[in-house]
C-alpha atoms as a PDB file:
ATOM      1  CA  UNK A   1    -140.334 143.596-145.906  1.00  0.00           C
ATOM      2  CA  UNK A   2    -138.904 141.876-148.694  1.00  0.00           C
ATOM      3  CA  UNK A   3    -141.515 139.763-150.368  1.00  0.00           C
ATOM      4  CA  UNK A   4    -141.178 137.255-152.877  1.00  0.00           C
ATOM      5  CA  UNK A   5    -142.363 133.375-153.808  1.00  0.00           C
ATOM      6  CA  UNK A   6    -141.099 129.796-154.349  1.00  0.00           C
ATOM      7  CA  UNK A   7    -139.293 129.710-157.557  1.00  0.00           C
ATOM      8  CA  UNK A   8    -137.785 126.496-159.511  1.00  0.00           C
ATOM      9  CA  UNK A   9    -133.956 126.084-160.286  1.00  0.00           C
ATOM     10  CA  UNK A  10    -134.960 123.790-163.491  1.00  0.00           C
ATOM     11  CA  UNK A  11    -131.963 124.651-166.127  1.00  0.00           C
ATOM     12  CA  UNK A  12    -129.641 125.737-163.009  1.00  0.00           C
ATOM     13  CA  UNK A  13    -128.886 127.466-159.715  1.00  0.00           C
ATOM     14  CA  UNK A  14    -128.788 130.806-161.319  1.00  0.00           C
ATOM     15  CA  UNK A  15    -132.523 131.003-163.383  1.00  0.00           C
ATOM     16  CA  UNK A  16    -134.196 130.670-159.879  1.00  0.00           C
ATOM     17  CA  UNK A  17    -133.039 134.577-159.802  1.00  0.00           C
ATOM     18  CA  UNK A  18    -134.534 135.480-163.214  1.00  0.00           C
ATOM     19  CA  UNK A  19    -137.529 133.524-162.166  1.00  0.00           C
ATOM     20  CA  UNK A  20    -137.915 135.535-159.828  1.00  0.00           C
ATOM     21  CA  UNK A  21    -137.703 139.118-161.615  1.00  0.00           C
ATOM     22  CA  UNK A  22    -139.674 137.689-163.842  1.00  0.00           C
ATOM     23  CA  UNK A  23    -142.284 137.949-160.899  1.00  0.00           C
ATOM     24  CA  UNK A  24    -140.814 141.408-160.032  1.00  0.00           C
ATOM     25  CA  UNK A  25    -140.129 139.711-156.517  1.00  0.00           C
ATOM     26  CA  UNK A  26    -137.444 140.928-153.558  1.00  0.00           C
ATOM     27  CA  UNK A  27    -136.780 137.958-152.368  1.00  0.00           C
ATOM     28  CA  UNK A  28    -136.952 134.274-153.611  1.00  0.00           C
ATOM     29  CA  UNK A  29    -137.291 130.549-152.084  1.00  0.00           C
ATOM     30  CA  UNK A  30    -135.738 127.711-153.778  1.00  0.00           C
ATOM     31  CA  UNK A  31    -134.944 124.094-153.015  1.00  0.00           C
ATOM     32  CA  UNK A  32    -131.272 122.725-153.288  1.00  0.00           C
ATOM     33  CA  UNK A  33    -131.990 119.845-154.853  1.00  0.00           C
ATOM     34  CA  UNK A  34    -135.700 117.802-155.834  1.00  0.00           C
ATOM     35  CA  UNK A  35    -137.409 118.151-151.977  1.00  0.00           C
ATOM     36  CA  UNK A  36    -138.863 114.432-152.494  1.00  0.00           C
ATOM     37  CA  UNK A  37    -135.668 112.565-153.407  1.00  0.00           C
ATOM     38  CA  UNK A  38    -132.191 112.011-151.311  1.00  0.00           C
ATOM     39  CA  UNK A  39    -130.155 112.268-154.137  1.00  0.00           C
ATOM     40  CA  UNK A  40    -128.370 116.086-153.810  1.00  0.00           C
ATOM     41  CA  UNK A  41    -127.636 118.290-157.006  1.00  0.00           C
ATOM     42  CA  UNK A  42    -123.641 118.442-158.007  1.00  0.00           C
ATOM     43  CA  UNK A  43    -123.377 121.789-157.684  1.00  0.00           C
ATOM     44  CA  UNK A  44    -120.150 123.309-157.778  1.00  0.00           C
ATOM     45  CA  UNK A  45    -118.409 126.856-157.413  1.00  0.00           C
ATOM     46  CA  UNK A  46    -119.457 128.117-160.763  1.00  0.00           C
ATOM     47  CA  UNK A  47    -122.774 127.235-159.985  1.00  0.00           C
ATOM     48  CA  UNK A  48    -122.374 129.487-157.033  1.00  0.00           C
ATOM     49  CA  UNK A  49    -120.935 132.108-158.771  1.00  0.00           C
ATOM     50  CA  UNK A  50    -123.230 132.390-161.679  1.00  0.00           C
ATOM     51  CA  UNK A  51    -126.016 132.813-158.234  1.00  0.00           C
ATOM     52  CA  UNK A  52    -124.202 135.283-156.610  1.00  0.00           C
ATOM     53  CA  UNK A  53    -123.270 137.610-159.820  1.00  0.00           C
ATOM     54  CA  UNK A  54    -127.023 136.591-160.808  1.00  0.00           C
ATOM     55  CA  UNK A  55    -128.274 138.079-157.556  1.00  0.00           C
ATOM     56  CA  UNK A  56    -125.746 140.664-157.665  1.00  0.00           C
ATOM     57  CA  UNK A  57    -127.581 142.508-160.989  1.00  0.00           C
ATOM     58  CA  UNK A  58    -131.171 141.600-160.114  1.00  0.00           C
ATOM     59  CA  UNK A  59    -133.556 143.029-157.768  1.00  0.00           C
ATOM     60  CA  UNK A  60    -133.868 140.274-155.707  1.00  0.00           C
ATOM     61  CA  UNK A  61    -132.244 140.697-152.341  1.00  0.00           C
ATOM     62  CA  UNK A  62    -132.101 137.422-150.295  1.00  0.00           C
ATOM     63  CA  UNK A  63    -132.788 134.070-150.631  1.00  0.00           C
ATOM     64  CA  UNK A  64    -134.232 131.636-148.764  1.00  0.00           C
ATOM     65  CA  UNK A  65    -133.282 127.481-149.232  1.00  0.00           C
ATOM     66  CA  UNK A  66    -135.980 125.023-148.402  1.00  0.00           C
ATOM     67  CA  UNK A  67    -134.838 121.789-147.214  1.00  0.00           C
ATOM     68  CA  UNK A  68    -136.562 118.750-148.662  1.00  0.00           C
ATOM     69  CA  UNK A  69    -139.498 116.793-147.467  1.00  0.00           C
ATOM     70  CA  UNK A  70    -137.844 113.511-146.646  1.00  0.00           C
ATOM     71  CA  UNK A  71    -135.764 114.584-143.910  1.00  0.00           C
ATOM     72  CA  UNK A  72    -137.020 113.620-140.531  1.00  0.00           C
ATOM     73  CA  UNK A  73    -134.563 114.908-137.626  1.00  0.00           C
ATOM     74  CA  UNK A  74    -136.703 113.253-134.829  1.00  0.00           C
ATOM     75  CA  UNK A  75    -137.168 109.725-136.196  1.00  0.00           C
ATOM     76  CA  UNK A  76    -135.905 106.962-134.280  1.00  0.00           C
ATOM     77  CA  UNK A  77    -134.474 105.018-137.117  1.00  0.00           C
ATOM     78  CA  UNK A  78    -130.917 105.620-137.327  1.00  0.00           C
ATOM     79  CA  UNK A  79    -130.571 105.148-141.411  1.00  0.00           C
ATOM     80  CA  UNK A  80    -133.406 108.101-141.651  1.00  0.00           C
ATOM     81  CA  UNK A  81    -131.465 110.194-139.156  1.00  0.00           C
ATOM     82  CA  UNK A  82    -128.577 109.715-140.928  1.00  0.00           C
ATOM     83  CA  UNK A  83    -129.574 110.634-144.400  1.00  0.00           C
ATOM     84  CA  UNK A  84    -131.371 113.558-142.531  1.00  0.00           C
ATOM     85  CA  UNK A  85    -128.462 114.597-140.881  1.00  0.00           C
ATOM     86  CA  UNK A  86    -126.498 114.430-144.692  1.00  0.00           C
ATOM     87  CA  UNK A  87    -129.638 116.452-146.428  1.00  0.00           C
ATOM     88  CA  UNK A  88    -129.479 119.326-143.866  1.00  0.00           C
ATOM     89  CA  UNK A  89    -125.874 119.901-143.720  1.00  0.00           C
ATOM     90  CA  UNK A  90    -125.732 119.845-147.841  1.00  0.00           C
ATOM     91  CA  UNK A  91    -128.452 122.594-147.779  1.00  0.00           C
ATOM     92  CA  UNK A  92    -127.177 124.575-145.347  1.00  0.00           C
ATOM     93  CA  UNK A  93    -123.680 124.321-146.520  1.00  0.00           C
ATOM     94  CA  UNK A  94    -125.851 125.314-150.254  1.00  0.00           C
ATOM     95  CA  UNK A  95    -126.707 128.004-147.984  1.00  0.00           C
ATOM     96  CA  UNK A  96    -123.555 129.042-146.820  1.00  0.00           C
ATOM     97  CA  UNK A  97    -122.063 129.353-150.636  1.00  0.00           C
ATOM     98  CA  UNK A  98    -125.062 131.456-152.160  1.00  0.00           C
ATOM     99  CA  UNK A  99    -125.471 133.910-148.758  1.00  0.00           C
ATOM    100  CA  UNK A 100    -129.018 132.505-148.013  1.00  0.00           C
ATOM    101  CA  UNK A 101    -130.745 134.304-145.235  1.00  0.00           C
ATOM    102  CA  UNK A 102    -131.176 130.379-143.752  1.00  0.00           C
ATOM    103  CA  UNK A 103    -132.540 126.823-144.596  1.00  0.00           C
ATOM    104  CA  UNK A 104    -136.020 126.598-143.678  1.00  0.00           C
ATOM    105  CA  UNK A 105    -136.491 122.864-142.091  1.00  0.00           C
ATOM    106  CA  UNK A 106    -139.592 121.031-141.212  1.00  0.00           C
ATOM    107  CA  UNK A 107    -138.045 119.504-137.742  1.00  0.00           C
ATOM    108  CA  UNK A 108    -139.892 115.851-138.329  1.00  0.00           C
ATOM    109  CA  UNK A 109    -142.430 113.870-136.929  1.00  0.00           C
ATOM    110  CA  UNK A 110    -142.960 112.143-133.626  1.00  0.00           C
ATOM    111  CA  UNK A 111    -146.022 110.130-134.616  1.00  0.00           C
ATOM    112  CA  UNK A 112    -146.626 108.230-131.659  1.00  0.00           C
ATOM    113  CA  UNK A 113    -143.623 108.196-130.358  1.00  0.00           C
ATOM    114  CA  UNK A 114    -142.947 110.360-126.847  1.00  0.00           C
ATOM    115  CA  UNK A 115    -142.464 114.305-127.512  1.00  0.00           C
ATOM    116  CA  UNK A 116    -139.330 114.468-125.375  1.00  0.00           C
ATOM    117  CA  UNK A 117    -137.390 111.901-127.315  1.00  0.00           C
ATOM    118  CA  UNK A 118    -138.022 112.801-130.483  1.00  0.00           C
ATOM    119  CA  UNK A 119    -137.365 116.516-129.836  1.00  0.00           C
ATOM    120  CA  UNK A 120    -133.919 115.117-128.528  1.00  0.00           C
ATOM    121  CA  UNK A 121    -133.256 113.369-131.371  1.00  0.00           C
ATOM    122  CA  UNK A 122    -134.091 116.258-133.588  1.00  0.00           C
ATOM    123  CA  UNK A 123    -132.208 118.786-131.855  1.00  0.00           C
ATOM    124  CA  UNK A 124    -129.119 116.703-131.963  1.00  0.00           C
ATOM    125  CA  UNK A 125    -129.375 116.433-136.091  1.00  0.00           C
ATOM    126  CA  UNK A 126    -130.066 120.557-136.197  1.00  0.00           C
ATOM    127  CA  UNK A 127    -127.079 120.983-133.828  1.00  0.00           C
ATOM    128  CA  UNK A 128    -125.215 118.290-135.804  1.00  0.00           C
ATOM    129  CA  UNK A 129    -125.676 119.868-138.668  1.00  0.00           C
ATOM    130  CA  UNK A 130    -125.049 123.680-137.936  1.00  0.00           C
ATOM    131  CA  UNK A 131    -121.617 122.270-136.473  1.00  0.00           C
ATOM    132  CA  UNK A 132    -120.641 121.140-139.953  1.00  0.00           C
ATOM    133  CA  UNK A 133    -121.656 124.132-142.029  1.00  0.00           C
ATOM    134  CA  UNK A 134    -119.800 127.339-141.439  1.00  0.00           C
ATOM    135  CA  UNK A 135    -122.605 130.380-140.954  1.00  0.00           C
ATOM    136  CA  UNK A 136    -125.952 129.664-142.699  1.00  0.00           C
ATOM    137  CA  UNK A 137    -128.750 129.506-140.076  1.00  0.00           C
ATOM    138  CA  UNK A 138    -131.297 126.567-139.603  1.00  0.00           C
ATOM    139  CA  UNK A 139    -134.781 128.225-140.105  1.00  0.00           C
ATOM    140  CA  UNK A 140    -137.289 125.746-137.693  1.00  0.00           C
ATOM    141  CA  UNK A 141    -140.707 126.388-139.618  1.00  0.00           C
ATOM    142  CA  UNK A 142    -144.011 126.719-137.247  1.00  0.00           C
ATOM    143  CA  UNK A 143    -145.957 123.883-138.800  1.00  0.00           C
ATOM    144  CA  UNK A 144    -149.653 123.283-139.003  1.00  0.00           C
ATOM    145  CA  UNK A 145    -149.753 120.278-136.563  1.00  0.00           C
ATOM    146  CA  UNK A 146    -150.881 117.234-138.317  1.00  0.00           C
ATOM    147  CA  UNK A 147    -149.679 113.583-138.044  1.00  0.00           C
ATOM    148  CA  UNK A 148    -147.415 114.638-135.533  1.00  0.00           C
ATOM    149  CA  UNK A 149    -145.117 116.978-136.783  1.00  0.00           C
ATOM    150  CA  UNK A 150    -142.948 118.497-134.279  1.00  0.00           C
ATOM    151  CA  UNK A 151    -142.718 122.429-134.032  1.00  0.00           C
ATOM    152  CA  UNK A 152    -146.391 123.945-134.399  1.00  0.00           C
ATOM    153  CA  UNK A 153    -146.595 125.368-131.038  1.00  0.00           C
ATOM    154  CA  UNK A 154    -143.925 127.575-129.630  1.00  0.00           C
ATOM    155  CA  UNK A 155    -143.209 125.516-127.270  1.00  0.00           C
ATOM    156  CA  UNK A 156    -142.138 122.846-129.069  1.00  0.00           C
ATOM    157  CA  UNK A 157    -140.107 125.260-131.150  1.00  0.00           C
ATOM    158  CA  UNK A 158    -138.648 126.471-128.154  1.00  0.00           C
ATOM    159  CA  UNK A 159    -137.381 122.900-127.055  1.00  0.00           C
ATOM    160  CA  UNK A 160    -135.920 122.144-130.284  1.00  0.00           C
ATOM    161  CA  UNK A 161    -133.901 125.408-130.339  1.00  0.00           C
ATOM    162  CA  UNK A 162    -132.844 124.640-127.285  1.00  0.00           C
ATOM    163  CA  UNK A 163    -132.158 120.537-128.173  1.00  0.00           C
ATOM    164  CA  UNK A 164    -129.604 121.911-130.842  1.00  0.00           C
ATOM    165  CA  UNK A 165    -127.868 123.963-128.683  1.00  0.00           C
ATOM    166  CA  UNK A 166    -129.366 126.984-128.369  1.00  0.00           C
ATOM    167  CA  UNK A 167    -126.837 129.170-130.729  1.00  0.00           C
ATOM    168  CA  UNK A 168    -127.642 132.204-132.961  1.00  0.00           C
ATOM    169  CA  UNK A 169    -127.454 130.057-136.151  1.00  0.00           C
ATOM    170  CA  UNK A 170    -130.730 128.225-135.166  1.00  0.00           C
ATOM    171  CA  UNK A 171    -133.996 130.572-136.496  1.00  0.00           C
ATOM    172  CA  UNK A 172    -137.441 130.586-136.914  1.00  0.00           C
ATOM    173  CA  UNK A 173    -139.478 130.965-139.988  1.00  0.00           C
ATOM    174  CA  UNK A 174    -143.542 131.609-139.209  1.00  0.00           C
ATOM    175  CA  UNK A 175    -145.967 130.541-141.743  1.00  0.00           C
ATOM    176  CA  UNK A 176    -149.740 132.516-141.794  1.00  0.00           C
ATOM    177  CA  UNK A 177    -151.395 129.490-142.856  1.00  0.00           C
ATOM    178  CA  UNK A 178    -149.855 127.330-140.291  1.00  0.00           C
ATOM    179  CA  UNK A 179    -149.999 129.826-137.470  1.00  0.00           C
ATOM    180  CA  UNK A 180    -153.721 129.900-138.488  1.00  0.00           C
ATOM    181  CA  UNK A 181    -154.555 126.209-138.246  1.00  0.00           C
ATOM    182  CA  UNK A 182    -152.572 125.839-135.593  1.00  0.00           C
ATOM    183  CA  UNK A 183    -154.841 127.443-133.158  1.00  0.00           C
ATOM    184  CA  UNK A 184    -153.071 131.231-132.979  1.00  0.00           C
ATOM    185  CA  UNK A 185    -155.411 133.781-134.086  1.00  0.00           C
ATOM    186  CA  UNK A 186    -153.687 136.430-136.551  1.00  0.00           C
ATOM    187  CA  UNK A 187    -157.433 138.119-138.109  1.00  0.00           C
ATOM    188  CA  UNK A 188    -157.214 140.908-135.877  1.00  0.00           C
ATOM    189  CA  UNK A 189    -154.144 143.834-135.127  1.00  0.00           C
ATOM    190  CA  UNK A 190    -154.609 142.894-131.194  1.00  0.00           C
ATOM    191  CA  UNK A 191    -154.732 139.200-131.841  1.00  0.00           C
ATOM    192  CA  UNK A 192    -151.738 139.160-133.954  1.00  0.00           C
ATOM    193  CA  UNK A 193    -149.622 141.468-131.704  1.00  0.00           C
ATOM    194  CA  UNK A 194    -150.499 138.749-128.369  1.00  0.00           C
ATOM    195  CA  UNK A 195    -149.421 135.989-130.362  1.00  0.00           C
ATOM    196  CA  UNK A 196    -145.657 137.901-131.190  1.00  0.00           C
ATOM    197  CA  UNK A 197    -145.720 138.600-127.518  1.00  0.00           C
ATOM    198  CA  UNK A 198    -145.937 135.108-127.084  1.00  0.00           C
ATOM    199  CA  UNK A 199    -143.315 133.780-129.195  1.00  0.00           C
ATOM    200  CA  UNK A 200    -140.680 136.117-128.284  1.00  0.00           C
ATOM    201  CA  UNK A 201    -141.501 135.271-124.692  1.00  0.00           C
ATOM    202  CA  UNK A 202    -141.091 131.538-125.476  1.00  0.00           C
ATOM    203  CA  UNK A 203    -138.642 131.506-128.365  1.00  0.00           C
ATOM    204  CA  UNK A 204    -136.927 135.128-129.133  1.00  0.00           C
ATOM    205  CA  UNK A 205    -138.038 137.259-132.053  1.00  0.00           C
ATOM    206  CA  UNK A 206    -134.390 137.556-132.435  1.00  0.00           C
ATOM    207  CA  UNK A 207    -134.659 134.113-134.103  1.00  0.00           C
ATOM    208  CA  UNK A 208    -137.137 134.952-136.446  1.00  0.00           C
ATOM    209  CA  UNK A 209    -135.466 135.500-140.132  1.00  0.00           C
ATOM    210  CA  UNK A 210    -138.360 134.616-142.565  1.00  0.00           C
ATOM    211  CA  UNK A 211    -142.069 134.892-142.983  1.00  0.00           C
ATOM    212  CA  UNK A 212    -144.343 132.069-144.857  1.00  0.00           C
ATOM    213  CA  UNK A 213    -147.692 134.036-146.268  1.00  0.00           C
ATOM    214  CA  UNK A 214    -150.417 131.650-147.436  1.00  0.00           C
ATOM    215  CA  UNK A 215    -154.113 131.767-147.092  1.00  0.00           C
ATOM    216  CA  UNK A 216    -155.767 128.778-145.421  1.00  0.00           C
ATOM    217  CA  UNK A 217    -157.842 126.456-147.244  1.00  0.00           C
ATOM    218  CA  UNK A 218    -159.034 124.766-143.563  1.00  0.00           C
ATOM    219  CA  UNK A 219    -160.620 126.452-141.136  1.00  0.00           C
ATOM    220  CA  UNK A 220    -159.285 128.487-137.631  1.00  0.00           C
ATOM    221  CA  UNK A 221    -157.703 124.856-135.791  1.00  0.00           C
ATOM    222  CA  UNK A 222    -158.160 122.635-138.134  1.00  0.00           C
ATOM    223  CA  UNK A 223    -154.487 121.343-138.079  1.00  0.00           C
ATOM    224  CA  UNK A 224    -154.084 120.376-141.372  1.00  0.00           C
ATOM    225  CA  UNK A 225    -151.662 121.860-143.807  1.00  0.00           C
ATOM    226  CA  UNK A 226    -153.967 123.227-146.782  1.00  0.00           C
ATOM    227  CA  UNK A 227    -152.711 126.748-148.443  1.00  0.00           C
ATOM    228  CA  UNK A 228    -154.775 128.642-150.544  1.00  0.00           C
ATOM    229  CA  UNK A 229    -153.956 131.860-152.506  1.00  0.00           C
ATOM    230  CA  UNK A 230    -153.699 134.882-150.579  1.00  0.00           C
ATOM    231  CA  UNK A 231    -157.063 136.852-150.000  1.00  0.00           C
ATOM    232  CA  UNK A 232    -159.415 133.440-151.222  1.00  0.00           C
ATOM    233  CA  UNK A 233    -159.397 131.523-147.793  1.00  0.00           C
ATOM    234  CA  UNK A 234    -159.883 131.098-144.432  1.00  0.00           C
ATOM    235  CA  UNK A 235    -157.501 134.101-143.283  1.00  0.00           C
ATOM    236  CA  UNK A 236    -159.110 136.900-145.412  1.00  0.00           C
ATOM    237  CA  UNK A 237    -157.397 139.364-147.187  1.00  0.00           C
ATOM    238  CA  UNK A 238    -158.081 142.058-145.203  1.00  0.00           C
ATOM    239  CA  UNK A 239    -156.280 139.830-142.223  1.00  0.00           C
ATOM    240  CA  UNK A 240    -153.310 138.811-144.645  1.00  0.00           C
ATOM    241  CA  UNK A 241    -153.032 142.432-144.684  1.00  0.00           C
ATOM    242  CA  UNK A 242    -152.706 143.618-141.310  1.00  0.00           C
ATOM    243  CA  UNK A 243    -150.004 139.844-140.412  1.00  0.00           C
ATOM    244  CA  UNK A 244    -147.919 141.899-143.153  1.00  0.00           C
ATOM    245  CA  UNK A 245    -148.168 145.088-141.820  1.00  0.00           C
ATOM    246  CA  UNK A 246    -147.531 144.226-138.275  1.00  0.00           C
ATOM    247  CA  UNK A 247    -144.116 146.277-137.703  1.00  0.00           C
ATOM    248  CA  UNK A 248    -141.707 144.013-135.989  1.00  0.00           C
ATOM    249  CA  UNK A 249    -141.755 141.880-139.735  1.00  0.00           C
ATOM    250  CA  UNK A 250    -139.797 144.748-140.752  1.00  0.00           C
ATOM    251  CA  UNK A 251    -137.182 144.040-142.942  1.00  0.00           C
ATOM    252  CA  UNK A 252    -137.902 140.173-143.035  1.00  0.00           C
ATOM    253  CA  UNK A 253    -137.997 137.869-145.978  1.00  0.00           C
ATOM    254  CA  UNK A 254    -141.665 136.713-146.910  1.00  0.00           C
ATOM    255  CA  UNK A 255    -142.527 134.109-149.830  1.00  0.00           C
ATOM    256  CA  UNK A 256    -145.605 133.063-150.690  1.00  0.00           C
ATOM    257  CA  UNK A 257    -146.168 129.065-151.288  1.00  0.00           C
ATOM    258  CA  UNK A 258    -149.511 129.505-152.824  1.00  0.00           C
ATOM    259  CA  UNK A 259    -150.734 127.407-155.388  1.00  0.00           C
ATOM    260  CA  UNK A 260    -151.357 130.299-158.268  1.00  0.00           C
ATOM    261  CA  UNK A 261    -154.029 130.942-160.293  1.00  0.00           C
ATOM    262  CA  UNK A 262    -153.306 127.819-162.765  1.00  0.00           C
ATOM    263  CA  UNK A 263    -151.703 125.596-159.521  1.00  0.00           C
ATOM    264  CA  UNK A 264    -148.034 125.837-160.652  1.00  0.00           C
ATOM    265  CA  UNK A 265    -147.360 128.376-157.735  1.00  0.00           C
ATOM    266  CA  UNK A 266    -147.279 132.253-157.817  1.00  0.00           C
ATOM    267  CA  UNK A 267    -147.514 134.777-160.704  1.00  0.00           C
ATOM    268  CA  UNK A 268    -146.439 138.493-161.214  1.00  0.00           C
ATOM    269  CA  UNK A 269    -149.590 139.778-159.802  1.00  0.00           C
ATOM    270  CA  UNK A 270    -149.894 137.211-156.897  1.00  0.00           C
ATOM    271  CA  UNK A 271    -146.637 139.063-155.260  1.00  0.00           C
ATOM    272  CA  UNK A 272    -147.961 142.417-156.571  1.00  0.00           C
ATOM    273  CA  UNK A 273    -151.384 141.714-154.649  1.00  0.00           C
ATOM    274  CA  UNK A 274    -149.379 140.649-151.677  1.00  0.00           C
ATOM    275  CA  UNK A 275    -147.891 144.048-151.504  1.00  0.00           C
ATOM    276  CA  UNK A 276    -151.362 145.774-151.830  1.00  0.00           C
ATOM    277  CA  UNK A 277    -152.690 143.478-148.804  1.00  0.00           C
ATOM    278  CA  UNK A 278    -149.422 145.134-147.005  1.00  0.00           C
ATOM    279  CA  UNK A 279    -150.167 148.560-147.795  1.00  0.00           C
ATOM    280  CA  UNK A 280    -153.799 148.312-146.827  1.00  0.00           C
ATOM    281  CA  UNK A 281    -153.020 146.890-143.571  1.00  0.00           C
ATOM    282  CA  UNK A 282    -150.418 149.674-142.775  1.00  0.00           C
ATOM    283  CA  UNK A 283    -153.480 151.826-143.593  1.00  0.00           C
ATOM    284  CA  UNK A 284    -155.430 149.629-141.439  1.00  0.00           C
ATOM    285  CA  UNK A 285    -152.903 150.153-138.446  1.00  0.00           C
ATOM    286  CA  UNK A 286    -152.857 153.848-138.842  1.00  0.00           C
ATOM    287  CA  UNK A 287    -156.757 154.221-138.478  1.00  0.00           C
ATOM    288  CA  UNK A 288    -156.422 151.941-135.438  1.00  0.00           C
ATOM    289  CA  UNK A 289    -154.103 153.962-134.112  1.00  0.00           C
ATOM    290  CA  UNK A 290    -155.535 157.483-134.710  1.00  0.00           C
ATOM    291  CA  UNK A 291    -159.089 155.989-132.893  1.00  0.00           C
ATOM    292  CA  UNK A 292    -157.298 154.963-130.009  1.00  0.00           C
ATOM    293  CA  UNK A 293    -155.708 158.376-129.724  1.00  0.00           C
ATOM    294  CA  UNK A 294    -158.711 159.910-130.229  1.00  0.00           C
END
């Protein structure tokens, strides 16, 4: 498992990277551009470069690109779809130029409009999208469920993978707060293996590229979207622990998007801590295992 945090790009593409060794991280998140404005940063090919030669020295291993906030894929105004349509294709095209493991989307919200519409409409922007960008994958994020964003129950990611076509560029990304507040229980080793059954039944664990790991400030349910720093909420360490551990994460890129000791996001010994929660939950598994056996 490669895990690693949200970093900024502040001063340029390439000091996300350093940002992130700084934090002795394997992996990074950034955003393309600001995630609460439509303007896009001019990047260019030496941007690019200066990333990829960046990466190419550092420790860091993959990246992952956040799209921003505003986009809304399932609205039914056309100017939003539009400009959502615009947003996701510069990412992902971002994406495409840096080798990022995928853009991580938030599909949109339905509010009260029908589900089946809206997951049309968003499918058709994802689809859209992925048609003009060459290879970077769309990463649908599980969300928490609150004011009617699309995509917190498999289901619903299932229907939007298949609205956009279905093809191997469209992913998943699983949050542990989100799963959490979302109803799917991931405190115990059983509980967390039934709810994997469950979304490769629905949606494919093929799809699945990139792990989310945040504690919960809310409780089990609650459907709100509240993270809290790993091992000081609602999940537990000792659960954190065993969602990191659980084997078929192997190899995937995991960032936390915790708030930090001072709030300005993770530190050095937030993604060391991280990796402490993963050892003791492979420890965890083993004992597990060697009862049962027993």
């Amino acid at each position: 498992m490669l895990i690693g945090a949200h970093v900024s790009t502040a001063g340029g593409l390439a000091k996300a990277v350093a940002r992130g060794e700084q934090l002795g991280c394997d992996s990074i998140q950034i955003f393309n551009q600001s995630p609460r404005m439509w303007r896009p940063t001019a990047y260019g090919e030496e941007d690019f470069a200066a990333f990829r030669e960046a990466m190419d020295r550092s420790r860091v291993s993959a990246v992952i690109i956040h799209a921003v906030y505003l986009i809304n894929c399932a609205t039914p105004d056309r100017t939003l779809r539009r400009k959502s349509l615009a947003s996701l294709t510069h990412a992902l095209r971002i994406g495409d130029a840096i080798n990022a493991t995928g853009v991580v989307l938030h599909p949109g919200a339905r509010k009260d409009a029908p589900l089946g519409p809206a997951i049309g409409r968003a499918g058709k922007v994802i689809g859209a999208a992925v048609a003009e960008s060459e290879a970077c994958p769309v990463l649908i994020e599980q969300m928490a469920g609150h004011a009617g964003i699309l995509g917190h129950t498999f289901d619903e990611i299932a229907a939007l993978t298949e609205a956009a076509g279905g093809g191997d560029r469209v992913g998943m990304c699983l949050d542990s707060c989100h799963l959490f507040v979302s109803g799917y229980d991931i405190t115990t080793i059983g509980a967390i293996g039934d709810v994997l059954d469950e979304a490769d039944a629905k949606v494919g664990l093929d799809r699945l590229r990139a792990l989310h790991i945040n504690d919960s400030k809310v409780p089990f349910g609650a459907n709100l979207d509240r993270h809290e720093n790993l091992g000081k909420g609602e999940i537990g360490g000792r659960s954190l622990g065993l969602f990191l551990s659980e084997p078929r994460f192997e190899g995937l890129v995991a960032t936390l998007e915790t708030p930090g000791p001072a709030k300005q996001g993770p530190v050095r010994g937030d993604i060391a801590y991280a990796r402490r929660l993963r050892s003791l939950g492979v420890k965890a598994r083993d004992r597990s295992r060697a009862g049962s056996s027993g």
